[in-house]
PDB file of N, CA and C in Angstrom:
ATOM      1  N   UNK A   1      70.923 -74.933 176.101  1.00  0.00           N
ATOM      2  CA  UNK A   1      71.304 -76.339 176.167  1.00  0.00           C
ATOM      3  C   UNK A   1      70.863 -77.028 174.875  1.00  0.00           C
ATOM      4  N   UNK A   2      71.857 -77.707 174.388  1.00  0.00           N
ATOM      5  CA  UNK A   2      71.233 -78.485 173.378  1.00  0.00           C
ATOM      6  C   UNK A   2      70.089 -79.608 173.469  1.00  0.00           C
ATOM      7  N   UNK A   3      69.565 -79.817 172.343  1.00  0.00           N
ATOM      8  CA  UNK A   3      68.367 -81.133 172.759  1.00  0.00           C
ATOM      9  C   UNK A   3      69.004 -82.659 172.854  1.00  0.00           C
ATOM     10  N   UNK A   4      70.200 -82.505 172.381  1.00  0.00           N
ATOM     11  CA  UNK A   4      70.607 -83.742 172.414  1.00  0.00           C
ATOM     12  C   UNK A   4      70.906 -84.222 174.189  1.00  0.00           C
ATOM     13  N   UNK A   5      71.006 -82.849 174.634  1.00  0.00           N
ATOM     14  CA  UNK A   5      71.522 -82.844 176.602  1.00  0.00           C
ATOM     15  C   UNK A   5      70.047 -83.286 177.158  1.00  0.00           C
ATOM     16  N   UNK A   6      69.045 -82.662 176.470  1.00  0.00           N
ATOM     17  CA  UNK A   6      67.847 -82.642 177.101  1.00  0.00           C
ATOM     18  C   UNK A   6      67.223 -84.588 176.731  1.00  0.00           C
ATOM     19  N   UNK A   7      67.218 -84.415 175.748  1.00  0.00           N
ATOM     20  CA  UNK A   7      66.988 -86.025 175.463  1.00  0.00           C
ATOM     21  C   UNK A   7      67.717 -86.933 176.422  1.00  0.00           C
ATOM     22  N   UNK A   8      69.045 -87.281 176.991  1.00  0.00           N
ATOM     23  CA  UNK A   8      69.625 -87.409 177.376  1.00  0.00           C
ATOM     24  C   UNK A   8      69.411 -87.463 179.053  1.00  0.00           C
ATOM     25  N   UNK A   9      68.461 -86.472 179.683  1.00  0.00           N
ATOM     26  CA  UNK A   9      67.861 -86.462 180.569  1.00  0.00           C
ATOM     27  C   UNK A   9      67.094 -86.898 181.130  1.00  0.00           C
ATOM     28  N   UNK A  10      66.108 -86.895 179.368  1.00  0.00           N
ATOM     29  CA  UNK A  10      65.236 -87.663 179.591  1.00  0.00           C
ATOM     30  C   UNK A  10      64.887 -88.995 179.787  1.00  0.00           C
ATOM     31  N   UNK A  11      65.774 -89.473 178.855  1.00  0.00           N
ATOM     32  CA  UNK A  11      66.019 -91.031 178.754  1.00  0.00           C
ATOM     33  C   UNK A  11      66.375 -91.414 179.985  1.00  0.00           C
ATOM     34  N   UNK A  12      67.146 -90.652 180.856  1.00  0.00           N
ATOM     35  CA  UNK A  12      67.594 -91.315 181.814  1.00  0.00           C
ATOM     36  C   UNK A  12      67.094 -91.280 182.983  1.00  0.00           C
ATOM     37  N   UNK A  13      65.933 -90.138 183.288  1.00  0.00           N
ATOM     38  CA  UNK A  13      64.388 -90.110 184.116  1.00  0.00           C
ATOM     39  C   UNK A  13      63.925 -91.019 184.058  1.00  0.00           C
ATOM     40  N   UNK A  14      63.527 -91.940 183.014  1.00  0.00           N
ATOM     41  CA  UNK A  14      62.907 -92.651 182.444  1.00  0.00           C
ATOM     42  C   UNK A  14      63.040 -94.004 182.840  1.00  0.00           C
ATOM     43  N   UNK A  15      64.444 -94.107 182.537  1.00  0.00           N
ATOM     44  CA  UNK A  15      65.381 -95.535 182.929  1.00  0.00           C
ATOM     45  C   UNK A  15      65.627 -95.466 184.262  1.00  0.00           C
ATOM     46  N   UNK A  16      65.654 -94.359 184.942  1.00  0.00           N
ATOM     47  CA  UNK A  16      65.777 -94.414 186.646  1.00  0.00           C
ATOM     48  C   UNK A  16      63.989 -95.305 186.888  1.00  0.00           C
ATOM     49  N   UNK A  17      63.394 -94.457 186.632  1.00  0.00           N
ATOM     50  CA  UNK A  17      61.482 -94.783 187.048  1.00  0.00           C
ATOM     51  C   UNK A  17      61.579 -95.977 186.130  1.00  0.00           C
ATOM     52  N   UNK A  18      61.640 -96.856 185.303  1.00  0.00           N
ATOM     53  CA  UNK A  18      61.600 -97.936 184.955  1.00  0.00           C
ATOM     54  C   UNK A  18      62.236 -99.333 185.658  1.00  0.00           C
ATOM     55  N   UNK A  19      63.446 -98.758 185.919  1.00  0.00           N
ATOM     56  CA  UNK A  19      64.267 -99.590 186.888  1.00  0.00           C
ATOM     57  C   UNK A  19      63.780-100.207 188.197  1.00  0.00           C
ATOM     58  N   UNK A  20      63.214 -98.648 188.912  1.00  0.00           N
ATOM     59  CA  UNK A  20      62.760 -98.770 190.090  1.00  0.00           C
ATOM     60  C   UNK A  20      61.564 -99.767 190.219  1.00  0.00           C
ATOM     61  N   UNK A  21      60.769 -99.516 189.556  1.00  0.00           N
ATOM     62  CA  UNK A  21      59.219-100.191 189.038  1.00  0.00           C
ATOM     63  C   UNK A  21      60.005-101.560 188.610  1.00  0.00           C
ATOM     64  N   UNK A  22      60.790-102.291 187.780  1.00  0.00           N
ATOM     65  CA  UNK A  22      60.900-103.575 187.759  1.00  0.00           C
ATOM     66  C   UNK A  22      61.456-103.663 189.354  1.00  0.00           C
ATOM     67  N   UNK A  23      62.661-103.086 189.874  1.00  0.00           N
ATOM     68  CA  UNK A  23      63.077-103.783 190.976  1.00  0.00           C
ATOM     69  C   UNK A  23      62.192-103.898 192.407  1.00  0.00           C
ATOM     70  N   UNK A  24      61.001-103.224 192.419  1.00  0.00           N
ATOM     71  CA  UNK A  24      60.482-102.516 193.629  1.00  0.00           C
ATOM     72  C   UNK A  24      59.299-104.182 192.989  1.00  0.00           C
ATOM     73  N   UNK A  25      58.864-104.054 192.504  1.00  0.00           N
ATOM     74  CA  UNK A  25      57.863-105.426 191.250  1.00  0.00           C
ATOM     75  C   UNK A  25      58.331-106.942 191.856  1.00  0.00           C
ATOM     76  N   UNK A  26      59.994-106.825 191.229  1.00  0.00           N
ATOM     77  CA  UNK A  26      60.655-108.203 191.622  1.00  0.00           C
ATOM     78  C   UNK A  26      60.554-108.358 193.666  1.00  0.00           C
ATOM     79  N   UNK A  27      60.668-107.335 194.460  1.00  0.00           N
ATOM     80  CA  UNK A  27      61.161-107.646 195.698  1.00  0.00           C
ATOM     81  C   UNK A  27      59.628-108.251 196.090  1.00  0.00           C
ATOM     82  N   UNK A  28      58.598-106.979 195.709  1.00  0.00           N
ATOM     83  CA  UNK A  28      57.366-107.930 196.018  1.00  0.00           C
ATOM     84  C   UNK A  28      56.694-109.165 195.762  1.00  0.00           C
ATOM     85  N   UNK A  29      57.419-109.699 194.344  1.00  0.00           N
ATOM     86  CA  UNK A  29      57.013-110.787 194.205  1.00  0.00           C
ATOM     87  C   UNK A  29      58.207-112.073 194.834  1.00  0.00           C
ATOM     88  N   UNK A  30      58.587-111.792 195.506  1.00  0.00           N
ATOM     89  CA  UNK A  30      59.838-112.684 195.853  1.00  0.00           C
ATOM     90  C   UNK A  30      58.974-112.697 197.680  1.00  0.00           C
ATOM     91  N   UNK A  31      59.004-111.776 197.908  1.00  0.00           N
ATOM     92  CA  UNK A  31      58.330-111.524 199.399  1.00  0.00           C
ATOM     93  C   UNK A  31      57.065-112.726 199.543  1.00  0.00           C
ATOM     94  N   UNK A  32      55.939-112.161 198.459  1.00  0.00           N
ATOM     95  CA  UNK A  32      55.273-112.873 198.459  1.00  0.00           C
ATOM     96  C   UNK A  32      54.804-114.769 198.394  1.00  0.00           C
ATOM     97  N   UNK A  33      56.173-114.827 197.359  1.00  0.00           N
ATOM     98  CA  UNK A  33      56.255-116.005 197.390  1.00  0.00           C
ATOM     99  C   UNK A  33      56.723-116.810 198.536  1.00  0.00           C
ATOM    100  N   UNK A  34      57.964-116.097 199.503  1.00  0.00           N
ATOM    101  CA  UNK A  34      58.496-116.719 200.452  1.00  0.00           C
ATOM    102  C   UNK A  34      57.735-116.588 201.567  1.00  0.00           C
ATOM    103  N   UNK A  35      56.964-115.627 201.904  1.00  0.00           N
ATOM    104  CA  UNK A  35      55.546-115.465 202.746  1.00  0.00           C
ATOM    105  C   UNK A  35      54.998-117.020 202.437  1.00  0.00           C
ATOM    106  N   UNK A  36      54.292-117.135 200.699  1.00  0.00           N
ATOM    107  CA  UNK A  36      53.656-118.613 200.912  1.00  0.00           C
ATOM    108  C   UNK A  36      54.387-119.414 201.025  1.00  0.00           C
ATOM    109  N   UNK A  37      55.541-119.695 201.227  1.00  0.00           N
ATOM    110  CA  UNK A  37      55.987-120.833 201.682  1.00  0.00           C
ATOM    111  C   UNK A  37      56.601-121.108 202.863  1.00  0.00           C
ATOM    112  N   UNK A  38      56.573-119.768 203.632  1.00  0.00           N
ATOM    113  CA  UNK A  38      56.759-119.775 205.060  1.00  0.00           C
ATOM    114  C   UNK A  38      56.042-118.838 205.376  1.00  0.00           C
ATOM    115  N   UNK A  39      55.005-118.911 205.886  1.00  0.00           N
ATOM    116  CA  UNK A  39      54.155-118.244 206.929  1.00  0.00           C
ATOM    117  C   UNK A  39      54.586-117.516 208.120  1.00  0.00           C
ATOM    118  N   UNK A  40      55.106-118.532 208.555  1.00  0.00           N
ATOM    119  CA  UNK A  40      55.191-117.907 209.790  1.00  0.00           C
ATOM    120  C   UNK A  40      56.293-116.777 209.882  1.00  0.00           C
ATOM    121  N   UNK A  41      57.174-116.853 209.100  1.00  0.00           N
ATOM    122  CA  UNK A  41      57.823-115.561 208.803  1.00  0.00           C
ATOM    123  C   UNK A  41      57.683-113.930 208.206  1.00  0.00           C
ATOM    124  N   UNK A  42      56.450-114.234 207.390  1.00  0.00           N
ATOM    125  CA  UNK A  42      55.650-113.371 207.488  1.00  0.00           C
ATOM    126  C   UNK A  42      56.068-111.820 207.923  1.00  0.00           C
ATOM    127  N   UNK A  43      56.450-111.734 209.193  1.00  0.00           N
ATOM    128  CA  UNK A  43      56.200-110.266 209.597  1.00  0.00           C
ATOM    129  C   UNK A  43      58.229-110.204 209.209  1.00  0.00           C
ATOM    130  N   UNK A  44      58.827-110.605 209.524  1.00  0.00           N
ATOM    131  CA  UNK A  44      60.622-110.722 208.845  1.00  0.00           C
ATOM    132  C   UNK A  44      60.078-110.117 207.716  1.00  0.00           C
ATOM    133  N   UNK A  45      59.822-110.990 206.813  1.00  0.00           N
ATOM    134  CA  UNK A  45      59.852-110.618 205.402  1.00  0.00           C
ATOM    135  C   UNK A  45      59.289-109.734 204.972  1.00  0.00           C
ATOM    136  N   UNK A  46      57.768-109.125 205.227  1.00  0.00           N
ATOM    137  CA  UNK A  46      57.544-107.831 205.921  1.00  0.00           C
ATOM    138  C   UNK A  46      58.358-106.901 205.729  1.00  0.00           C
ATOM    139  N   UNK A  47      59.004-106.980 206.583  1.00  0.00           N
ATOM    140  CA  UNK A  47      59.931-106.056 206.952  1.00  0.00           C
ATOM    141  C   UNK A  47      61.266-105.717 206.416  1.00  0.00           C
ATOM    142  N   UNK A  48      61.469-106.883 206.119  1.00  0.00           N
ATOM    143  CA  UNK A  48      62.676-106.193 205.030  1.00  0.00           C
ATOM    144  C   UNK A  48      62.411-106.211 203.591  1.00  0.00           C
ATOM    145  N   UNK A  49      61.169-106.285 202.947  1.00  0.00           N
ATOM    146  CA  UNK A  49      60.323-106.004 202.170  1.00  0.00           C
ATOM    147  C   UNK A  49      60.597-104.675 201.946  1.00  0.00           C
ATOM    148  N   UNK A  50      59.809-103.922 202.758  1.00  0.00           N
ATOM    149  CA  UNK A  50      59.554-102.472 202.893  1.00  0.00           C
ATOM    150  C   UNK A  50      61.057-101.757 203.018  1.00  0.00           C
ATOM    151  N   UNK A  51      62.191-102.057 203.969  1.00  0.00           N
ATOM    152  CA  UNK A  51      63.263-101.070 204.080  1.00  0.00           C
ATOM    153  C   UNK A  51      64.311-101.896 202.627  1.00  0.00           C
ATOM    154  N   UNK A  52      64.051-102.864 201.738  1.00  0.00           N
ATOM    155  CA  UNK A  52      64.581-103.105 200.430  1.00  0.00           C
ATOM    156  C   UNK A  52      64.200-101.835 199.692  1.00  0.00           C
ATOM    157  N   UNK A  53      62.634-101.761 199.678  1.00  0.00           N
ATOM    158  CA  UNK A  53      61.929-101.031 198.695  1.00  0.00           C
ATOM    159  C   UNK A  53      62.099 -99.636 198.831  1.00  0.00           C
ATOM    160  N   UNK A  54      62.169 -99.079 200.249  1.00  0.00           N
ATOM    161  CA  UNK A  54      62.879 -97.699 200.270  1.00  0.00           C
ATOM    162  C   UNK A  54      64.100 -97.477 199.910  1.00  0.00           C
ATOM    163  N   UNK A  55      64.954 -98.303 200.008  1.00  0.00           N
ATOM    164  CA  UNK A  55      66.012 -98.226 199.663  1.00  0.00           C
ATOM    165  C   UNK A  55      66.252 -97.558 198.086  1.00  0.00           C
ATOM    166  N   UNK A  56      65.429 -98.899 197.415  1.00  0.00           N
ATOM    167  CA  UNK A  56      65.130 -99.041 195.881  1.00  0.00           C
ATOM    168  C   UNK A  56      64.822 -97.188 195.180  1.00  0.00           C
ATOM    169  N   UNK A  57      63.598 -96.890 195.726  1.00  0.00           N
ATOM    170  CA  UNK A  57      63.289 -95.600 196.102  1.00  0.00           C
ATOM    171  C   UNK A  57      64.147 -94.510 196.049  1.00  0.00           C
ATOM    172  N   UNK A  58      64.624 -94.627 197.290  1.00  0.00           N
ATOM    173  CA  UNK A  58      65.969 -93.738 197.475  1.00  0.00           C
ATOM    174  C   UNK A  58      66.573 -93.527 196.156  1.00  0.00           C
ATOM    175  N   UNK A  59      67.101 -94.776 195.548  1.00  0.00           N
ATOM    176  CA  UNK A  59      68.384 -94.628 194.443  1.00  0.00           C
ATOM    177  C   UNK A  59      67.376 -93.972 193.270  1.00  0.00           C
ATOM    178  N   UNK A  60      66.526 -94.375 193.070  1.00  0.00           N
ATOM    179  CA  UNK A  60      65.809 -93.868 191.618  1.00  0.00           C
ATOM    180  C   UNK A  60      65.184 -92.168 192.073  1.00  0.00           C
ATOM    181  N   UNK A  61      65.262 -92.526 193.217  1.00  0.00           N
ATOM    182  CA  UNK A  61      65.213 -90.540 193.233  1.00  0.00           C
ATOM    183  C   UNK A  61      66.526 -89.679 193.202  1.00  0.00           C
ATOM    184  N   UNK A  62      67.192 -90.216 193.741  1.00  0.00           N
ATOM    185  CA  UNK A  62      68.583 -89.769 193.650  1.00  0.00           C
ATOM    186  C   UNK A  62      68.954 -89.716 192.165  1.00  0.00           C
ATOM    187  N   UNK A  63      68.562 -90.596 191.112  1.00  0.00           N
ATOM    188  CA  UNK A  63      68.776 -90.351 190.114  1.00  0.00           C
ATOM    189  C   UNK A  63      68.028 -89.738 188.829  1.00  0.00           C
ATOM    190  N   UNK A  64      66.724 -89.769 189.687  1.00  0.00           N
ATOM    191  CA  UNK A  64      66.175 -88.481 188.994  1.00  0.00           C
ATOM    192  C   UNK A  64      66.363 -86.830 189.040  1.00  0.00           C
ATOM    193  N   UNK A  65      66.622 -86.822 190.524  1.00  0.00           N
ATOM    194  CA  UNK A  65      67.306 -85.531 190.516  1.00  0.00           C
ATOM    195  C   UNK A  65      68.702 -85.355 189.705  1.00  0.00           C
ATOM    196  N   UNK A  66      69.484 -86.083 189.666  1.00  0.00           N
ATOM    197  CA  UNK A  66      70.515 -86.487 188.949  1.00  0.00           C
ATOM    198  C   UNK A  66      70.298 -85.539 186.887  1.00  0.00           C
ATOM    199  N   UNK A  67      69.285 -86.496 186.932  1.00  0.00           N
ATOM    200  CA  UNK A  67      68.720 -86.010 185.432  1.00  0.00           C
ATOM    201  C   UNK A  67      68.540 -85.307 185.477  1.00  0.00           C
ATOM    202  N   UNK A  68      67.743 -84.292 186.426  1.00  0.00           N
ATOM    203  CA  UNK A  68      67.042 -83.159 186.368  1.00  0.00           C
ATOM    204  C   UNK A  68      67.901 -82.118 186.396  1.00  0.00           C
ATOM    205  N   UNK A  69      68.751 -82.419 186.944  1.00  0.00           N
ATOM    206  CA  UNK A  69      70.239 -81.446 187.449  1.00  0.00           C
ATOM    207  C   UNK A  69      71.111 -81.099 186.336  1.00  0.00           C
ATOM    208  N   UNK A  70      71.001 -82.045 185.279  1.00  0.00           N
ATOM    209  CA  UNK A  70      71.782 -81.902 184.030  1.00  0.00           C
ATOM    210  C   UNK A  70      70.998 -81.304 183.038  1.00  0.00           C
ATOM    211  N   UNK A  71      69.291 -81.007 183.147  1.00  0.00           N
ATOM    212  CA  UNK A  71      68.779 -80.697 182.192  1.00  0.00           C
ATOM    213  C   UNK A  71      69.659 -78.645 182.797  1.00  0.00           C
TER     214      UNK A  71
END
């Protein structure tokens, strides 16, 4: 394989795990904020907190294997 395929892989491992980490970053800080300004919702937001963030998850693994598959 050439290195230009392998670079290419890499970059895009990279940009999957970067992605994930800002978007997984943004949901918690959005959670948090709407937590302080509604309390009592709390366990909602919670909750779709967590099945956002797996979600998030999901795709950046899916696309690391993705990369990995092309190396």
């Amino acid at each position: 394989m050439t290195e230009l395929g392998i670079l290419g892989a890499v970059i895009g491992a990279g940009l999957a795990a970067i992605g994930a980490g800002i978007g997984i970053g943004k949901i918690g800080s959005s959670a948090m904020e709407a937590i302080g300004r509604q309390p009592e919702a709390a366990g909602k937001v919670r909750t779709n907190m967590i099945i956002v963030a797996a979600l998030i998850e999901g795709v950046a693994l899916f696309a690391l294997v993705i990369c990995f598959l092309a190396l």
